[in-house]
N, C-alpha and C. Protein backbone atom coordinates (compact mmCIF):
# COMPACT_ATOMS: atom_id res chain seq x y z
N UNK A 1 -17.06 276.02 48.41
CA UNK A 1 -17.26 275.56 49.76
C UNK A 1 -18.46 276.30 50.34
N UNK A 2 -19.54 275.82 50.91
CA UNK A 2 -20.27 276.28 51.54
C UNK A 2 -20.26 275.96 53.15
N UNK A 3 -20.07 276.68 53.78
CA UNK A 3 -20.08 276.30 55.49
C UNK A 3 -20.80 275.75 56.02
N UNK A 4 -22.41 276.31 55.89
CA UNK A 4 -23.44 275.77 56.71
C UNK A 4 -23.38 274.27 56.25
N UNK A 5 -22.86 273.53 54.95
CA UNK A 5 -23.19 272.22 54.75
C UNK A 5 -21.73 271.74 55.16
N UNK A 6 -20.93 272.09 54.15
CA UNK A 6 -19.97 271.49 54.56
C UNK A 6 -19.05 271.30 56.04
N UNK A 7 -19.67 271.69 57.39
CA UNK A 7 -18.83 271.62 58.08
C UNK A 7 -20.17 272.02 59.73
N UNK A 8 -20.73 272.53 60.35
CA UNK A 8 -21.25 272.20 61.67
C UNK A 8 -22.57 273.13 61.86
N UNK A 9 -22.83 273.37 60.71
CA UNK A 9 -24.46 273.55 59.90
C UNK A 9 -24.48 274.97 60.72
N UNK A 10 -25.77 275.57 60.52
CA UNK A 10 -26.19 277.00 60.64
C UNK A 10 -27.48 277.46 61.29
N UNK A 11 -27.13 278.03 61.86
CA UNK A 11 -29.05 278.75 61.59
C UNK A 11 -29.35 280.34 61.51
N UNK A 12 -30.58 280.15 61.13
CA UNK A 12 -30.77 281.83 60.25
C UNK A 12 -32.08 282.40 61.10
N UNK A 13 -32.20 283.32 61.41
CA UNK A 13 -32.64 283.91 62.28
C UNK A 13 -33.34 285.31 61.40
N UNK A 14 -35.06 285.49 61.46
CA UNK A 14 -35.77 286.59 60.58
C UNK A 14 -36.05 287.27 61.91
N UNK A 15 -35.95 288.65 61.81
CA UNK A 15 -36.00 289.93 63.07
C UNK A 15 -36.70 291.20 62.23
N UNK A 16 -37.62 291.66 62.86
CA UNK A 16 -37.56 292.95 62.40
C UNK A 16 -36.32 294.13 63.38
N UNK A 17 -36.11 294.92 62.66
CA UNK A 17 -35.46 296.26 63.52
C UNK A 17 -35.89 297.48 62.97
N UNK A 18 -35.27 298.32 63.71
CA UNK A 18 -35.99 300.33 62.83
C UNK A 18 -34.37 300.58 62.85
N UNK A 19 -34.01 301.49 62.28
CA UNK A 19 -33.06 302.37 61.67
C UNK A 19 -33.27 303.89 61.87
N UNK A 20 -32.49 304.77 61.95
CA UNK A 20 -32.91 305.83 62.65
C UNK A 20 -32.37 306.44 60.95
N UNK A 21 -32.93 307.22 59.87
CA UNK A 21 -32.19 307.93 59.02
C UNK A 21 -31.56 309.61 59.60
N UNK A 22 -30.77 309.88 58.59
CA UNK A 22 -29.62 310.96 58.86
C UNK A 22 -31.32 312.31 59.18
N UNK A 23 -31.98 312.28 58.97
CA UNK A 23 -32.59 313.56 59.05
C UNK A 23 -33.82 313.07 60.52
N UNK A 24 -33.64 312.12 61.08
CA UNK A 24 -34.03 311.74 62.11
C UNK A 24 -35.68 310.46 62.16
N UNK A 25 -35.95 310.47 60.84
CA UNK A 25 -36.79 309.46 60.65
C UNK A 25 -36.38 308.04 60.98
N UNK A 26 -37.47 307.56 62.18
CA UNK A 26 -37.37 305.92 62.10
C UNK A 26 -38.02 304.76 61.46
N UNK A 27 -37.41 304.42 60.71
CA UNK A 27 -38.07 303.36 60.01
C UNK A 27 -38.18 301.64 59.63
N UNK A 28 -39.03 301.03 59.84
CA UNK A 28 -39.18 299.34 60.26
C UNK A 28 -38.00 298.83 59.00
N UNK A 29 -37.44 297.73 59.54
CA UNK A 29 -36.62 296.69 58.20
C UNK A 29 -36.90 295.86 58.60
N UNK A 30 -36.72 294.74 57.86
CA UNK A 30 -36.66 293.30 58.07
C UNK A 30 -34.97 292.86 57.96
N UNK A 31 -34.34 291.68 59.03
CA UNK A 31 -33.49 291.76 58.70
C UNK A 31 -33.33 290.07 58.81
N UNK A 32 -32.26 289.31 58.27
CA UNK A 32 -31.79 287.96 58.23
C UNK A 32 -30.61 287.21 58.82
N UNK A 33 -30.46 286.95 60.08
CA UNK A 33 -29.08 287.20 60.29
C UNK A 33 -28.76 285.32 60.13
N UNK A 34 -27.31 284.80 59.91
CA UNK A 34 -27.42 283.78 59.58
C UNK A 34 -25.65 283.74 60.74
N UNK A 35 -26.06 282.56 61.29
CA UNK A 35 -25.39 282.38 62.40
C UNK A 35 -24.28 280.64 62.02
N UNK A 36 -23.38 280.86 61.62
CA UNK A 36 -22.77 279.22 61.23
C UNK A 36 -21.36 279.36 62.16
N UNK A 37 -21.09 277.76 62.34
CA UNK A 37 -19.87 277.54 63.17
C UNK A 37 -19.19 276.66 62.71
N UNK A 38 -18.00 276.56 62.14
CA UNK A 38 -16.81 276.09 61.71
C UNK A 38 -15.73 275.82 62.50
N UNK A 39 -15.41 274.55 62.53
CA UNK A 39 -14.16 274.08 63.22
C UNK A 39 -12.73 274.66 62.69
N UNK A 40 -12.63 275.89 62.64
CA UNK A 40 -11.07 276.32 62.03
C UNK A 40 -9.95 276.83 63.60
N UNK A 41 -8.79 276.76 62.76
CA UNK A 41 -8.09 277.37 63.73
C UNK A 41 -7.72 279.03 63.09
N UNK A 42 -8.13 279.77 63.70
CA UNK A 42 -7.95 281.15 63.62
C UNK A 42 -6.64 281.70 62.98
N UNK A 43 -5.60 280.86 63.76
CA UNK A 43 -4.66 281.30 63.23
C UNK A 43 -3.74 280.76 62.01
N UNK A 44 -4.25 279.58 62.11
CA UNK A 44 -3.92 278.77 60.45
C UNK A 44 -4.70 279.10 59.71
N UNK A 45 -6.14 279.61 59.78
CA UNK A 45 -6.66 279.29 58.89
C UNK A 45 -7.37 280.89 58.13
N UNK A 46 -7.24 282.07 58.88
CA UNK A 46 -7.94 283.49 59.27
C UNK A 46 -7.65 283.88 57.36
N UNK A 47 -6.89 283.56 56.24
CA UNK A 47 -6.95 283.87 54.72
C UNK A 47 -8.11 283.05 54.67
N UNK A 48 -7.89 282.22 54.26
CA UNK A 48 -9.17 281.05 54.31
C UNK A 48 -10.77 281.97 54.20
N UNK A 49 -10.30 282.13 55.57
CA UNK A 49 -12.20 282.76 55.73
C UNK A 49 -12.06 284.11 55.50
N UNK A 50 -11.42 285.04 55.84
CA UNK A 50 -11.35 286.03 55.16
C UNK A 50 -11.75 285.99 54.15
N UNK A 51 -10.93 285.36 52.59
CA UNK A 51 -11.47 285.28 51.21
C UNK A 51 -12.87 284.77 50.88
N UNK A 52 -13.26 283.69 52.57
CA UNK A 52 -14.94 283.11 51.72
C UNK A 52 -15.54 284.33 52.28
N UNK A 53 -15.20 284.97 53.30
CA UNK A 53 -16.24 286.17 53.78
C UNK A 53 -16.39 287.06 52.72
N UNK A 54 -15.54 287.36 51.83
CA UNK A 54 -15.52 288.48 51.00
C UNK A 54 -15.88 288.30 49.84
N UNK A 55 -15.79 286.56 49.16
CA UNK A 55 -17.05 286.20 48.67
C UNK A 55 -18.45 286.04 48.16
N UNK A 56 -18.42 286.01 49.80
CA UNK A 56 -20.38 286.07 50.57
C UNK A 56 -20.50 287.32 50.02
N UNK A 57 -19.38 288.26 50.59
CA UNK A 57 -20.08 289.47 50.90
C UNK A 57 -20.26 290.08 48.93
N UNK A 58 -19.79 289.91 48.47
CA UNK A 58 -19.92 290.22 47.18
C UNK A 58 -20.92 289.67 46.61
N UNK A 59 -21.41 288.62 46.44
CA UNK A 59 -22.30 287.77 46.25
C UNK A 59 -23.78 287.76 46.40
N UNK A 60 -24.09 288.40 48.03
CA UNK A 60 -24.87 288.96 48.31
C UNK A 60 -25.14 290.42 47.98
N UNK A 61 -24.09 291.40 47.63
CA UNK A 61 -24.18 292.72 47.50
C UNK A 61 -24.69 292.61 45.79
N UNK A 62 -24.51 292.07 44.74
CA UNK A 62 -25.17 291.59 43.81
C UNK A 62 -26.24 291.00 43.81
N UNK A 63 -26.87 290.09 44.17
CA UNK A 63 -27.84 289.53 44.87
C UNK A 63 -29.21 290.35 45.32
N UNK A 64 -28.42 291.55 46.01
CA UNK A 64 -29.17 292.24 46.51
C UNK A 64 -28.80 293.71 46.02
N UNK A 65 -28.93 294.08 45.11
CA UNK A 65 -28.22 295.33 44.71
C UNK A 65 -29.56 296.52 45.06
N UNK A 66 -30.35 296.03 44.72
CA UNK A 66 -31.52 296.93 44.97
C UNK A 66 -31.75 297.24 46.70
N UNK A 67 -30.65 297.07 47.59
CA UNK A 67 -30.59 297.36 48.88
C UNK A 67 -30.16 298.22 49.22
N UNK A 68 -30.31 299.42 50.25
CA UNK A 68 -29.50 300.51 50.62
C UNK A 68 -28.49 300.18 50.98
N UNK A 69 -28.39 299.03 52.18
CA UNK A 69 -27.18 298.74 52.69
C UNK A 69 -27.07 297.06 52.84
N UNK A 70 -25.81 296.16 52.83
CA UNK A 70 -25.72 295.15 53.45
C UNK A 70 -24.35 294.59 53.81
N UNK A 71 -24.50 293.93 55.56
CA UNK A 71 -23.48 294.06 55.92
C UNK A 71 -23.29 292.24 56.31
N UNK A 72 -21.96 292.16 55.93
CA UNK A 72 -21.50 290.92 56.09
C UNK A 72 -20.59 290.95 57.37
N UNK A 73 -20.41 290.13 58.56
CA UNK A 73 -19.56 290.02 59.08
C UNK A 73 -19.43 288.78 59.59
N UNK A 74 -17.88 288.61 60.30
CA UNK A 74 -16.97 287.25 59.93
C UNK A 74 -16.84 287.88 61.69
N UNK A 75 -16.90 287.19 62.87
CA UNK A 75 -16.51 287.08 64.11
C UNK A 75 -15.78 285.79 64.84
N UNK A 76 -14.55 286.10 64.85
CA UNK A 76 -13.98 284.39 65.47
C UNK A 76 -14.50 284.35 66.99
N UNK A 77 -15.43 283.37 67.29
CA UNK A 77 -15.55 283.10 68.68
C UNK A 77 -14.57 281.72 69.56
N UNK A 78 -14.03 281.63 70.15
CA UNK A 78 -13.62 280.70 70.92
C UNK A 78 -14.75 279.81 72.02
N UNK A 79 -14.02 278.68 71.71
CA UNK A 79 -15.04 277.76 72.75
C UNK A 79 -14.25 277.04 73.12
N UNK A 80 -14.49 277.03 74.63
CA UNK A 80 -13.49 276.68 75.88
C UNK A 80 -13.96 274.88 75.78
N UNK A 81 -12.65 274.27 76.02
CA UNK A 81 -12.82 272.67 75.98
C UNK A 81 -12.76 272.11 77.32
């Protein structure tokens, strides 16, 4: 299953940001953030996406192994009818 196709499409968003490292150096990244919305119900459905989030997130952490860090996250938003 892929979200962005199968269900109320996506968009992806290129940003730079800086990062502050542990010894106080700041330094430029590039980052990708990818923004998709799915018609689920949270509470029927929260295994569901859980398991594709953890997925992604594996997927990409292979993908990208040569990365210091990468972070996947899954946020349920509500939208008032």
């Amino acid at each position: 299953m892929k979200l962005p196709y199968a269900y109320c499409g996506s968009t992806t968003i290129a940003t730079n940001v800086k990062y502050r490292l542990s010894d106080g150096l700041i330094l430029p990244d590039k980052v990708n953030l990818l923004f998709s919305d799915a018609p689920f119900l949270w509470e029927r459905d929260r295994l569901l996406v859980e398991l594709y989030a953890e997925r992604i997130r594996t997927v990409v952490e292979r993908a990208l192994a040569q990365e210091e860090t990468v972070l996947v996250a899954v946020y349920p938003v509500y939208h008032a009818t």
